[in-house]
N, C-alpha and C. Protein backbone atom coordinates (compact mmCIF):
# COMPACT_ATOMS: atom_id res chain seq x y z
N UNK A 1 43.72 -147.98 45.62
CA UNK A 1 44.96 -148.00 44.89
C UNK A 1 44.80 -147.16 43.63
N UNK A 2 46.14 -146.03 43.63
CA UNK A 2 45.66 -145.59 42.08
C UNK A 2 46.67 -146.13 41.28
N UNK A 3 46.21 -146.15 39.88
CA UNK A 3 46.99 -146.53 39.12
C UNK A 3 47.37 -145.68 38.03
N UNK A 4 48.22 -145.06 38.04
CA UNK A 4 49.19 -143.68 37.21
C UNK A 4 48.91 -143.96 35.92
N UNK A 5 49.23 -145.52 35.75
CA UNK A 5 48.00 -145.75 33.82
C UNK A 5 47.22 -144.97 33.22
N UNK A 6 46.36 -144.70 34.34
CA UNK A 6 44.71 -144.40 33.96
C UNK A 6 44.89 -142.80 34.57
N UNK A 7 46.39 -142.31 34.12
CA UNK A 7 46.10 -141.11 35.43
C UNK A 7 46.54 -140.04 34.11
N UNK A 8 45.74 -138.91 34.07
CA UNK A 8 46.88 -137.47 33.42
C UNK A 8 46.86 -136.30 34.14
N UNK A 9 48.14 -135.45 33.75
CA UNK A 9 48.63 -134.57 34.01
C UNK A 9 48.09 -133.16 33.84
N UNK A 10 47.12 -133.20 34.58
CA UNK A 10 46.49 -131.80 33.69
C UNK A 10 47.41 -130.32 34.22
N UNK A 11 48.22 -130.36 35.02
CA UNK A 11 49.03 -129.09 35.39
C UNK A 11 48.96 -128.79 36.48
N UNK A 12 49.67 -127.74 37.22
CA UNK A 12 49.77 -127.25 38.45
C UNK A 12 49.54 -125.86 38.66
N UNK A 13 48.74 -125.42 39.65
CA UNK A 13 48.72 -124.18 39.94
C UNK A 13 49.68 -124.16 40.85
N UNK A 14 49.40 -122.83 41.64
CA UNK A 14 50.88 -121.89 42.75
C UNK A 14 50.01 -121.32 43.47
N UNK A 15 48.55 -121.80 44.03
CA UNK A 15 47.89 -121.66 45.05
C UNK A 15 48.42 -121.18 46.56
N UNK A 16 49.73 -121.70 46.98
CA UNK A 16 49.97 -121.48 48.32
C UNK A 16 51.24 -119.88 47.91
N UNK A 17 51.87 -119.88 46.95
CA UNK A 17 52.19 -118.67 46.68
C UNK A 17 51.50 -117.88 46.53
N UNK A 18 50.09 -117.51 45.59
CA UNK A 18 49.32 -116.78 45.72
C UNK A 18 48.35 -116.34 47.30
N UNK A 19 48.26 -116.94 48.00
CA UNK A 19 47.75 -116.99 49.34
C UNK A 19 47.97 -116.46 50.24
N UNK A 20 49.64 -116.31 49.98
CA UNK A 20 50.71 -116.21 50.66
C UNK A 20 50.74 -114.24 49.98
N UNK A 21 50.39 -114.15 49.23
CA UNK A 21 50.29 -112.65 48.31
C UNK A 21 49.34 -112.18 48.64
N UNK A 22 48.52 -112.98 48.50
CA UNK A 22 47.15 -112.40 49.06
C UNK A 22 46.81 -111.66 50.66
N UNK A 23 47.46 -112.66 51.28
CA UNK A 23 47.30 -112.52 52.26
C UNK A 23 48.37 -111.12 52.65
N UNK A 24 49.51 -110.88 52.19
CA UNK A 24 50.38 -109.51 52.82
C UNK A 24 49.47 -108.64 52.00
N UNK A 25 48.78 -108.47 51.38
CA UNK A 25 47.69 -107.34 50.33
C UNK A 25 47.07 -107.27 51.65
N UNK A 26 46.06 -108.59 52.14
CA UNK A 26 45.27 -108.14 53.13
C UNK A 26 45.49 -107.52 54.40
N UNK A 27 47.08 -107.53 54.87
CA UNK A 27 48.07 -107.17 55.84
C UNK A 27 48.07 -105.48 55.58
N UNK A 28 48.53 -105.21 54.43
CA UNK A 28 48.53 -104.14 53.83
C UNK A 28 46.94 -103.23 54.02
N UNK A 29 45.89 -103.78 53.88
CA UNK A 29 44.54 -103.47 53.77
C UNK A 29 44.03 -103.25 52.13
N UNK A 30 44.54 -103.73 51.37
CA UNK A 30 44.67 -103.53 49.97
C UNK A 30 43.04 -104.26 49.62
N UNK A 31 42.77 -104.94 50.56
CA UNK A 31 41.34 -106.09 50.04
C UNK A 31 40.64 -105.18 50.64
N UNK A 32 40.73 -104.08 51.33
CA UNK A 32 39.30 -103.23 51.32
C UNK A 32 38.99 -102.09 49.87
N UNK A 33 40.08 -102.28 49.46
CA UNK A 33 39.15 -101.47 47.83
C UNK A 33 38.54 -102.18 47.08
N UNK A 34 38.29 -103.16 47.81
CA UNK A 34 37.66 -104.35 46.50
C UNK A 34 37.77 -104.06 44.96
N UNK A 35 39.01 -104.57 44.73
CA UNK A 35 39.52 -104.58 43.73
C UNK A 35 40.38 -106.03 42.69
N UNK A 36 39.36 -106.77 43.09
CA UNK A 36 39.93 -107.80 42.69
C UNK A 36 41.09 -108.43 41.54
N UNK A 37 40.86 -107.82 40.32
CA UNK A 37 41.53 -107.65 39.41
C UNK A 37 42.70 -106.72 39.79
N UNK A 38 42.34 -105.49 40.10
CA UNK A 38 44.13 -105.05 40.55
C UNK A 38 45.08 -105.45 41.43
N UNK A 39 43.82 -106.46 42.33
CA UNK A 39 45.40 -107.18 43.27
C UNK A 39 45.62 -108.14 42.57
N UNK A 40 45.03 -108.88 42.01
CA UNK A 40 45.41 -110.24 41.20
C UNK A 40 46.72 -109.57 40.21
N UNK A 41 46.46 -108.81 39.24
CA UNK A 41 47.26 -108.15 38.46
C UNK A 41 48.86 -107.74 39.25
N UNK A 42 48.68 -107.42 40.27
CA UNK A 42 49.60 -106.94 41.24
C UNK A 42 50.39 -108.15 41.19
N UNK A 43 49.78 -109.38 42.39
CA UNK A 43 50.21 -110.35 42.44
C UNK A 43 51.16 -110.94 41.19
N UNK A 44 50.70 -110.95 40.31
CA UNK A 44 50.95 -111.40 38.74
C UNK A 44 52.23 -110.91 38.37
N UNK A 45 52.13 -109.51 38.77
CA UNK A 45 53.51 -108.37 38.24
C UNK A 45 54.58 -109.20 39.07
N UNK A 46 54.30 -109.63 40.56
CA UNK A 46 55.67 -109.66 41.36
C UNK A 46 56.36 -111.33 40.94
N UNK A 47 55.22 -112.05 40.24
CA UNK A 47 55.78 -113.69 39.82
C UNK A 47 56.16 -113.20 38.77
N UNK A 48 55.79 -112.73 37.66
CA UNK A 48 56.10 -112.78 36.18
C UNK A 48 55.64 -111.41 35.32
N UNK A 49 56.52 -110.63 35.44
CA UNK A 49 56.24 -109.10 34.88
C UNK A 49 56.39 -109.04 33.18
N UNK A 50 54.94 -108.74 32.88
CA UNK A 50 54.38 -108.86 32.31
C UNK A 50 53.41 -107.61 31.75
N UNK A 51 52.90 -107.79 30.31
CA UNK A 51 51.98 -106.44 29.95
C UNK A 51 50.97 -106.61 30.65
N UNK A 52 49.84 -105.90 30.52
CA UNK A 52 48.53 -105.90 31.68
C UNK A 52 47.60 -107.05 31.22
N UNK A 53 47.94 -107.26 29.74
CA UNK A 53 46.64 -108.07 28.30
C UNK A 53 47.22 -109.60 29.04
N UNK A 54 48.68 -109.60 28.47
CA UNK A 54 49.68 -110.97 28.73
C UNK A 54 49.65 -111.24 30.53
N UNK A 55 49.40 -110.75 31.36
CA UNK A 55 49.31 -111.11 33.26
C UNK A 55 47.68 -111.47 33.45
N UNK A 56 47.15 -110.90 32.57
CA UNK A 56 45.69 -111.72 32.63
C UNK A 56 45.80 -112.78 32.08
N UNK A 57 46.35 -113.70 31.84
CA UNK A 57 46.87 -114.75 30.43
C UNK A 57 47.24 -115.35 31.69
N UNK A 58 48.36 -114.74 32.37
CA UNK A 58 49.24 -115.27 33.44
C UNK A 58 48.38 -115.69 34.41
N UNK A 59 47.46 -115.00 35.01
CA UNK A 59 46.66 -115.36 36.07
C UNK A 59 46.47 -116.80 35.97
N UNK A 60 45.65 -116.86 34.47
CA UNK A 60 45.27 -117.98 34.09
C UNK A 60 45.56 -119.53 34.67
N UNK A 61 47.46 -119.45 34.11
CA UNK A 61 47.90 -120.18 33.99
C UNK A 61 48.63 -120.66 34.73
N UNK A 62 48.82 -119.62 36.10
CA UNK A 62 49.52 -119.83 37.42
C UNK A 62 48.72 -120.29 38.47
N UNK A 63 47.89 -119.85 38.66
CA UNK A 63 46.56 -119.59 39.47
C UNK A 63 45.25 -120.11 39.10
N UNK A 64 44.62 -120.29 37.89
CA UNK A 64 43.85 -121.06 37.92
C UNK A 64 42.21 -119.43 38.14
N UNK A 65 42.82 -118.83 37.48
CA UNK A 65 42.60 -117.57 38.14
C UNK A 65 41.23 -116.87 36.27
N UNK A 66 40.55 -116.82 35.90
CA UNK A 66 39.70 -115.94 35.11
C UNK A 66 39.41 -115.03 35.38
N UNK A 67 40.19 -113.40 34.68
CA UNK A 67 39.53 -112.44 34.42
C UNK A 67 39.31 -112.27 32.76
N UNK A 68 38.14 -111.20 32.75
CA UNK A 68 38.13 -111.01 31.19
C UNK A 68 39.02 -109.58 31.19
N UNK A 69 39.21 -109.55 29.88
CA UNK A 69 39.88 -108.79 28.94
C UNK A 69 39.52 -106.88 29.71
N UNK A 70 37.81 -107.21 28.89
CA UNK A 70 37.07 -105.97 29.10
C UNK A 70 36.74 -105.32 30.30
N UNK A 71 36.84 -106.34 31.34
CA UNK A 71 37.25 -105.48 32.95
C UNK A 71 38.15 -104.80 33.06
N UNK A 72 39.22 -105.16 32.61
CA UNK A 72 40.20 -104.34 32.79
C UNK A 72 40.13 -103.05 32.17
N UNK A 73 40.30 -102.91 30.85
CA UNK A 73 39.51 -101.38 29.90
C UNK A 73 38.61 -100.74 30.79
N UNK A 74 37.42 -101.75 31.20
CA UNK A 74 36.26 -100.73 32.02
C UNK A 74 36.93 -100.37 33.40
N UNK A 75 37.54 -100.83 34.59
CA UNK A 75 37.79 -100.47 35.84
C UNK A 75 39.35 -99.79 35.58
N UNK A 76 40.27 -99.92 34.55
CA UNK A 76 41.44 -99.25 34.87
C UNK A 76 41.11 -97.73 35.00
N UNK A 77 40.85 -97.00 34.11
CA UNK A 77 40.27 -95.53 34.67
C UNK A 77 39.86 -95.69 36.24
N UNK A 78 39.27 -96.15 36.47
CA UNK A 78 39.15 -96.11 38.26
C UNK A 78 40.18 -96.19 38.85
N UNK A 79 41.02 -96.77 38.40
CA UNK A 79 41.91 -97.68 39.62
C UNK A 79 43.10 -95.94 39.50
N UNK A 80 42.89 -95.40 38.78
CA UNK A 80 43.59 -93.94 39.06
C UNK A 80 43.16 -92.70 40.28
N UNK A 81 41.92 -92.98 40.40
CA UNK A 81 41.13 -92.71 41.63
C UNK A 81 41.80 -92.83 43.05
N UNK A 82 42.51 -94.37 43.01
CA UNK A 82 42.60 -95.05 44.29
C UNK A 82 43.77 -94.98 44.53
N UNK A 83 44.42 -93.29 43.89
CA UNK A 83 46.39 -93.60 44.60
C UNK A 83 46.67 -93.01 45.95
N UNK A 84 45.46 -91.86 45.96
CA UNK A 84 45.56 -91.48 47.01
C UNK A 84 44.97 -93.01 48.83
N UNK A 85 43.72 -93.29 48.05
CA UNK A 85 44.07 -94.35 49.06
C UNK A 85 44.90 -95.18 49.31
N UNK A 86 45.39 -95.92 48.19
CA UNK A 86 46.55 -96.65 48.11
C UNK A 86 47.99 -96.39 48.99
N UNK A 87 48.17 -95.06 49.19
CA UNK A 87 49.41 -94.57 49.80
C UNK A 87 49.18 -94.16 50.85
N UNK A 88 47.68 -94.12 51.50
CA UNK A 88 47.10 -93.71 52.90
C UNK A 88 47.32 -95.56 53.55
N UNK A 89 47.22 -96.31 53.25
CA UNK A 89 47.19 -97.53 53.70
C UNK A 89 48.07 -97.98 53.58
N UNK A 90 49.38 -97.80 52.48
CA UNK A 90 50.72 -98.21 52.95
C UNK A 90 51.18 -97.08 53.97
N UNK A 91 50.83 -96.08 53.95
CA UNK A 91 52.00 -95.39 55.10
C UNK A 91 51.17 -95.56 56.16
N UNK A 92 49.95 -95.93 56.40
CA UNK A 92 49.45 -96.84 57.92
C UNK A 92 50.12 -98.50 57.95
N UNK A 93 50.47 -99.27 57.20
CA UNK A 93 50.90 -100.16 57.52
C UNK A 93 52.88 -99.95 57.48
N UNK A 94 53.51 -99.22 56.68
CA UNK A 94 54.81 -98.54 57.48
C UNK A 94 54.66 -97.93 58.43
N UNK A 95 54.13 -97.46 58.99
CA UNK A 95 54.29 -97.09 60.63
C UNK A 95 53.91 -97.75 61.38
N UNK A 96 53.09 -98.62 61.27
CA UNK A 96 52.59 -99.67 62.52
C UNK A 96 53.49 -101.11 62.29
N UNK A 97 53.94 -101.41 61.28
CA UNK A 97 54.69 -102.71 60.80
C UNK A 97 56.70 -102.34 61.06
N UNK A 98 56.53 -101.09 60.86
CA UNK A 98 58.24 -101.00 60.26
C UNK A 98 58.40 -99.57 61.36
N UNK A 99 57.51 -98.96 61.96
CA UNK A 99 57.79 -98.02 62.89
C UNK A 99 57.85 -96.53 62.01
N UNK A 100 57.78 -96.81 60.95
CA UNK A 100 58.28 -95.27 59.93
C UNK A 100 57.33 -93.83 60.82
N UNK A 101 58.51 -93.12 60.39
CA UNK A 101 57.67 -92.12 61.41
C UNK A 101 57.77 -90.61 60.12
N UNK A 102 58.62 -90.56 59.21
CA UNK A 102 58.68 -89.60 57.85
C UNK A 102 60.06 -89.04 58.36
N UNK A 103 60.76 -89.44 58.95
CA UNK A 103 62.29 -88.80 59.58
C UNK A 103 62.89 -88.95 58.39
N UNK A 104 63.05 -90.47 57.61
CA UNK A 104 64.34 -90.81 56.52
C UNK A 104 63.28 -91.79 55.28
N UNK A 105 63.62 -91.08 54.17
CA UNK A 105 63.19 -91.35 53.49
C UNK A 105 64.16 -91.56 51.88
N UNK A 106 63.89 -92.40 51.28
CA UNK A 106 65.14 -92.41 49.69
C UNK A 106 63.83 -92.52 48.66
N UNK A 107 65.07 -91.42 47.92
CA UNK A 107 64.39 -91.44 46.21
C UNK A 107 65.38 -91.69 45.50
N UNK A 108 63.92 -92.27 44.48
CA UNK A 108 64.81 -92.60 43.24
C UNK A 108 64.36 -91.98 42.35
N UNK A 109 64.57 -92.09 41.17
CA UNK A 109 64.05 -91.62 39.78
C UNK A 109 64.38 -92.86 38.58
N UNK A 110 63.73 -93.10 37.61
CA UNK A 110 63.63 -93.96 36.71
C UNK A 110 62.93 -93.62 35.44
N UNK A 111 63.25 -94.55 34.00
CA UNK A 111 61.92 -94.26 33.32
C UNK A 111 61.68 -95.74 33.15
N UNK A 112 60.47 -95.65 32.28
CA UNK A 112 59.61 -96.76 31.81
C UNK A 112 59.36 -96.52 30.27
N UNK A 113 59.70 -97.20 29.37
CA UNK A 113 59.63 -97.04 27.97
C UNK A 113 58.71 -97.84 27.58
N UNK A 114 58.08 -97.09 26.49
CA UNK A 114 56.96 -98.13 25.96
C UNK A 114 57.07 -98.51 24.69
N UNK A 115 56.73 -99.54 23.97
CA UNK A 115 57.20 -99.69 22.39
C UNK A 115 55.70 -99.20 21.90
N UNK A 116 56.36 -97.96 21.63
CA UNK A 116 55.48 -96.98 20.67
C UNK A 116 57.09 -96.21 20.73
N UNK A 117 56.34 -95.07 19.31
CA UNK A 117 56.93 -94.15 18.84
C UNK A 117 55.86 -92.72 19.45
N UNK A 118 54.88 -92.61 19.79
CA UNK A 118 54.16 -91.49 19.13
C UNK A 118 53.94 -91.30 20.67
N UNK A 119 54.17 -89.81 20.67
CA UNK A 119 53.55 -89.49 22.55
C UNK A 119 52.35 -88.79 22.67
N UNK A 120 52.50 -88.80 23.92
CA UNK A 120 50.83 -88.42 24.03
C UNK A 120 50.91 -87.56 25.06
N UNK A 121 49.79 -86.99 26.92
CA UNK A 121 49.86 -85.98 27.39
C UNK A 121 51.23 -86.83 28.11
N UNK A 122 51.18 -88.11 28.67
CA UNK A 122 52.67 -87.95 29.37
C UNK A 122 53.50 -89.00 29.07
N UNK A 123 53.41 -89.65 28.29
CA UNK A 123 54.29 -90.51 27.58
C UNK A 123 54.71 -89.38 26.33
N UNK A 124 56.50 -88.78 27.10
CA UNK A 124 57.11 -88.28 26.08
C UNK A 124 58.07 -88.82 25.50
N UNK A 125 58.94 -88.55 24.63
CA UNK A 125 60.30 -88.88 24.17
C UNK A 125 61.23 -87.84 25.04
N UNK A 126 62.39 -88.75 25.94
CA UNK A 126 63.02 -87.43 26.44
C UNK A 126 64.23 -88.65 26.82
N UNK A 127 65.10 -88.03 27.26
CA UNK A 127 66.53 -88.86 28.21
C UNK A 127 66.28 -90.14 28.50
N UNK A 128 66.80 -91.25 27.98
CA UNK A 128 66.89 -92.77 28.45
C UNK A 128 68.07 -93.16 28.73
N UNK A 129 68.28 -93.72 30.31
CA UNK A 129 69.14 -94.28 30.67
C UNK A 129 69.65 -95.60 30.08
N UNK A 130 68.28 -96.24 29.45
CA UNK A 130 68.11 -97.52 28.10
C UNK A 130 68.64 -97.25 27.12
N UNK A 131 69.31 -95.92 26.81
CA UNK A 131 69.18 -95.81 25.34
C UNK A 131 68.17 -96.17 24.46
N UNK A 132 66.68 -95.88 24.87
CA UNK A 132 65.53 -95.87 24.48
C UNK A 132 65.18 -94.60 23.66
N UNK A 133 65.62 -93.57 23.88
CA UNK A 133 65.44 -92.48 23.56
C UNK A 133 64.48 -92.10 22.22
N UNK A 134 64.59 -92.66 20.99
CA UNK A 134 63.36 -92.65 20.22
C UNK A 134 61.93 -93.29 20.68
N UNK A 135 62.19 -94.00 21.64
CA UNK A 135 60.88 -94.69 22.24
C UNK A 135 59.85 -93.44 23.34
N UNK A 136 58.69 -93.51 23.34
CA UNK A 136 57.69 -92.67 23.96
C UNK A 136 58.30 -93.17 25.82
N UNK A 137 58.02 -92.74 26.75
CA UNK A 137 58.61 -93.16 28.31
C UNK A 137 58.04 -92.16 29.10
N UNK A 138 57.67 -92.77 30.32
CA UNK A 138 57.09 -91.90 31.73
C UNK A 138 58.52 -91.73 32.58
N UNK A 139 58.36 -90.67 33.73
CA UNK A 139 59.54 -90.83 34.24
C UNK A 139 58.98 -91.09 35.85
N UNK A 140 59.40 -91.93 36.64
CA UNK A 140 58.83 -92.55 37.91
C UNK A 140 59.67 -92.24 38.70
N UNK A 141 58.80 -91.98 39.94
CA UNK A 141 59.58 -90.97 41.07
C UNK A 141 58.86 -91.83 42.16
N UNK A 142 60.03 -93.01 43.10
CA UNK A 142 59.63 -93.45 43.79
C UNK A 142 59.83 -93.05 45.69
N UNK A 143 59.67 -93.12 46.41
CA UNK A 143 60.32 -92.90 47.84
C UNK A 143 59.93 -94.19 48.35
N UNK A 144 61.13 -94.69 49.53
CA UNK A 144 61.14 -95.51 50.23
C UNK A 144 61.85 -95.36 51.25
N UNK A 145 61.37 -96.49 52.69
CA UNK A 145 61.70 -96.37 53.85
C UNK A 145 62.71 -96.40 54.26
N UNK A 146 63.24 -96.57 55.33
CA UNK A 146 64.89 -97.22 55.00
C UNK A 146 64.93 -98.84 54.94
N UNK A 147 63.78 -99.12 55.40
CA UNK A 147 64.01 -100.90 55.21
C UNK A 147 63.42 -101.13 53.80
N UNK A 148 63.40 -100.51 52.52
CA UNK A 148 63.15 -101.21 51.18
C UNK A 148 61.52 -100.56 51.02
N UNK A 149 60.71 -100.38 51.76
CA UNK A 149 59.16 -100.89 51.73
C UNK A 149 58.96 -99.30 50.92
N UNK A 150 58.31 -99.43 49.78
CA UNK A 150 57.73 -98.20 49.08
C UNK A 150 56.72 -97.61 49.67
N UNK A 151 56.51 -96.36 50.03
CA UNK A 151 55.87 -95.41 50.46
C UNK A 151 54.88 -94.64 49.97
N UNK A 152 55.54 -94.12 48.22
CA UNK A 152 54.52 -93.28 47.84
C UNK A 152 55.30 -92.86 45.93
N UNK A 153 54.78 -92.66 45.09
CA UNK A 153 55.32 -92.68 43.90
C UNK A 153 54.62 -91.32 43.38
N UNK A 154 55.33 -90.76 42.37
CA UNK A 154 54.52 -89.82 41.30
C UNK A 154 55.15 -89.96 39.81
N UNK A 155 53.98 -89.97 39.04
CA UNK A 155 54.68 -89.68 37.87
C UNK A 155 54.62 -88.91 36.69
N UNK A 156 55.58 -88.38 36.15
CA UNK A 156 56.00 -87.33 35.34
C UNK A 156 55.64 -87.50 33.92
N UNK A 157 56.01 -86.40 32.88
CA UNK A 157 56.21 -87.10 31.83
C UNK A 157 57.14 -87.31 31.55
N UNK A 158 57.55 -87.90 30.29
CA UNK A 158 59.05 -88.77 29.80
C UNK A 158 60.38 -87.89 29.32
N UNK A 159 59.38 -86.91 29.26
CA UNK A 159 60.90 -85.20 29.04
C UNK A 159 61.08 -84.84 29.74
N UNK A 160 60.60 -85.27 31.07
CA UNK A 160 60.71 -84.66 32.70
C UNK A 160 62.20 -84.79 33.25
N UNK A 161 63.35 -83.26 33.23
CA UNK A 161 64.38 -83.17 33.91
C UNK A 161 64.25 -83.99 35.25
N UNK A 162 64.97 -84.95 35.59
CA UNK A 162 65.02 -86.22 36.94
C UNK A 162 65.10 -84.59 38.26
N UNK A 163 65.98 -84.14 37.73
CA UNK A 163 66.28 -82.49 38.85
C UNK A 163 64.90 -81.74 39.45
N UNK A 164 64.15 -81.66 38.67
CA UNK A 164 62.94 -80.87 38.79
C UNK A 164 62.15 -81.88 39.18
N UNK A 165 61.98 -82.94 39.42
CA UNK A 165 60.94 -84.17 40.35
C UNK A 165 60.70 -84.29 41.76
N UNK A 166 62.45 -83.83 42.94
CA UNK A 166 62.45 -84.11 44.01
C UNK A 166 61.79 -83.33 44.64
N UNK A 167 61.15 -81.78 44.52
CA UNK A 167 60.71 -81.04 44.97
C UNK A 167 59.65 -81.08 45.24
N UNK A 168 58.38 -81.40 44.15
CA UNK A 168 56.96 -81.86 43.73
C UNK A 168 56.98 -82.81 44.64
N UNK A 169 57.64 -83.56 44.59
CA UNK A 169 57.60 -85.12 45.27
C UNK A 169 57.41 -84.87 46.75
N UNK A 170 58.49 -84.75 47.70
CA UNK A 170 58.84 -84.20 49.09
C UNK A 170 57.24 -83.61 49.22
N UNK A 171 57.29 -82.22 48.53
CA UNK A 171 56.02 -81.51 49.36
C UNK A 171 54.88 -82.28 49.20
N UNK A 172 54.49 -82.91 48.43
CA UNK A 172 53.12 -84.03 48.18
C UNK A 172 53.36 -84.86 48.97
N UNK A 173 54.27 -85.33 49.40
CA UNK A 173 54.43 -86.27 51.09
C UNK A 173 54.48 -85.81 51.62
N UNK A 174 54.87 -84.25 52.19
CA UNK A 174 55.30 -83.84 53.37
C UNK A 174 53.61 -83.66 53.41
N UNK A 175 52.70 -83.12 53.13
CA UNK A 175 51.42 -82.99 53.02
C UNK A 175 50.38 -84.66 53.57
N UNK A 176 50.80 -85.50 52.91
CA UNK A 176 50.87 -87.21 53.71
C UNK A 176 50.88 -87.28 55.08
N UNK A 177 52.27 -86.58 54.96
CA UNK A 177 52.50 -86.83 56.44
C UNK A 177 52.08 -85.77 57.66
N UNK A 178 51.67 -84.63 57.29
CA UNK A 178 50.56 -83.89 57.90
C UNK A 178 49.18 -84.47 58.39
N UNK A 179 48.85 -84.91 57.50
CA UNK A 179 47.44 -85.18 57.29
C UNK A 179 47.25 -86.89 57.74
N UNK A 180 48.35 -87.44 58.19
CA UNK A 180 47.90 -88.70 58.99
C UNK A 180 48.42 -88.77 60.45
């Protein structure tokens, strides 16, 4: 018999949601870069989007989950390495999952603003659809399937005409799609 008296509340994780994440990563093949921290981080982005400092916080507190700080600083430079794999293993799991064959494809264009003022090689000040415009911003160039599922991204800097993106973009996939 228990008795709830003698009982406390120490909190709840989201174990079977995360599992459940985990597991379409591993669907994906995402658990062969052994990358633990960037899928966790991943995971993290799609519950509660968040800075990279504050989703390690999150891990924490959803999941039950410890990374440190300084992994992240040390392995993010890597994880720039891994876009080209990254987009070799989603467009093997769109074609074997969703049939994609490179016939139809949608773009978008977007930015991302950062609270800073001061730019750097590609965080510029340029056109905000936010009316961000004094703020530093990347400009993101996504493609997707026709059923939603993202394919392949590039990104610009933040003064980057949206006009001058689709071109770069296309031939760096059409090259993808050669080569698989």
């Amino acid at each position: 018999m228990l008795h709830t008296n003698h009982c406390s509340f120490l909190g709840v994780y989201y174990t079977f949601l995360y599992e459940i994440l985990v597991d379409i990563q591993h669907q994906i093949g995402f658990d062969l870069l052994n990358q633990n921290l960037l899928i966790d981080l991943t995971i993290i982005r799609i519950v509660e989007p968040a800075s990279k400092l504050h989703s390690i916080e999150l891990l924490d507190t959803y999941f039950g989950i410890k990374h440190q700080r300084k992994n992240y600083y040390k392995l993010a430079p890597y994880w720039l390495s891994l876009k080209s794999s990254v987009e070799a293993k989603v467009f093997d799991f769109a074609t074997h999952q969703y049939g994609f064959n490179c016939e139809l494809l949608f773009y978008d264009v977007t930015t991302l603003y950062f609270e800073s003022f001061d730019d750097d090689e590609l965080r510029k000040k340029g056109f905000s659809k936010d009316s961000k415009s004094p703020q530093t911003q990347i400009l993101v160039a996504l493609l997707v399937i026709k059923e939603g599922f993202p394919i392949g991204y590039e990104i610009f800097g933040g003064n980057t005409f949206e006009g001058h993106t689709i071109i770069p973009v296309i031939n760096k996939f059409r090259l993808l799609c050669i080569n698989l």
